[in-house]
Protein backbone atom coordinates (compact mmCIF):
# COMPACT_ATOMS: atom_id res chain seq x y z
CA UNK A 1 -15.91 12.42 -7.37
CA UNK A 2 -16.33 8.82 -5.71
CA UNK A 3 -18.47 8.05 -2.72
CA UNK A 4 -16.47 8.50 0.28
CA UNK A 5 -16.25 5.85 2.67
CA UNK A 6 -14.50 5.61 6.39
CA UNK A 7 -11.98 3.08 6.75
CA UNK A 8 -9.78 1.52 9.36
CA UNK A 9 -6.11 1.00 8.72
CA UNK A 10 -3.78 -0.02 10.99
CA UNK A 11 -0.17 1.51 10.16
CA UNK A 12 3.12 0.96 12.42
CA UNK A 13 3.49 3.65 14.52
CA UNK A 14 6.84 5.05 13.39
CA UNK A 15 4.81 5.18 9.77
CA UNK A 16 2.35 6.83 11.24
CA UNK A 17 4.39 9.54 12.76
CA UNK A 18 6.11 10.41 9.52
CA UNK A 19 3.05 10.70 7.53
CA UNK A 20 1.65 12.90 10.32
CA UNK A 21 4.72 14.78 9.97
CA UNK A 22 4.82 15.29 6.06
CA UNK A 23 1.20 15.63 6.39
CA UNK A 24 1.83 19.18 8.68
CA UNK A 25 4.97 19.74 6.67
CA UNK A 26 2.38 19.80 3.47
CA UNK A 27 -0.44 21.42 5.26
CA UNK A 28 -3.20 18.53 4.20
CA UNK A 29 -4.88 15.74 5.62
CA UNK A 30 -3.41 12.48 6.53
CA UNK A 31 -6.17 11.27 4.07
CA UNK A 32 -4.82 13.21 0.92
CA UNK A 33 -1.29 12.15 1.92
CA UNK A 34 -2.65 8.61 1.59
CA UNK A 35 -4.52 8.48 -1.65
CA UNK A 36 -1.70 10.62 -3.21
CA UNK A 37 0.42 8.01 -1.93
CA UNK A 38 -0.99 5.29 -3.43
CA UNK A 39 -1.52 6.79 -6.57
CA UNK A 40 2.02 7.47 -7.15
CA UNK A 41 3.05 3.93 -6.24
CA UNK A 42 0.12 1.68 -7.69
CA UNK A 43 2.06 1.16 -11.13
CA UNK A 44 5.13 -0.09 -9.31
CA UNK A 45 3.31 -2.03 -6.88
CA UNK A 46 1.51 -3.93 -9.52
CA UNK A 47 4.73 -5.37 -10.69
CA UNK A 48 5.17 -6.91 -7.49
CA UNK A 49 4.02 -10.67 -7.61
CA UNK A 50 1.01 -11.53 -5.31
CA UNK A 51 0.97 -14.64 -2.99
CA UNK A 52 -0.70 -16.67 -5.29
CA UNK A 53 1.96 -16.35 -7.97
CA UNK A 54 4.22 -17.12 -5.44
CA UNK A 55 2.73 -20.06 -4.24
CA UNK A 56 2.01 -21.25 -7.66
CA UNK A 57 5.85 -21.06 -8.36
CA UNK A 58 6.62 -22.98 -5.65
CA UNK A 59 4.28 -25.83 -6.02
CA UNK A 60 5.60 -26.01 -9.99
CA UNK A 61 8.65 -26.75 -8.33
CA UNK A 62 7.97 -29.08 -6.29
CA UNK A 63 6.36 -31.12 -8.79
CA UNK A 64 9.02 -31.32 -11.41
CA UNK A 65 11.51 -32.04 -8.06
């Protein structure tokens, strides 16, 4: 098992609610609900472009423009 670390993370508070919520409605930690979370998603969030891409994009533009 990894090294466990504590970690702030700053969530909107309606978000927060409803993972507190499906965390009692599951009977586990707002912790598990988290990692589980993230490991469902991770594929799909990887095809997501990151900021650099982005900005790379748009500066190809502008110099063919």
């Amino acid at each position: 098992m990894a090294a466990k670390k504590k970690l702030t993370l700053y969530f909107p508070e309606e978000m927060l609610e409803e993972t507190k919520l499906e965390a009692a409605r599951q009977d586990r930690s707002l912790s598990w609900i988290i990692q589980t979370a993230w490991r469902l998603s991770r594929d799909q969030m990887k095809r997501y472009p990151s900021v650099n891409e982005l900005l790379g994009e748009e500066e190809d533009a502008q110099q063919v423009g």
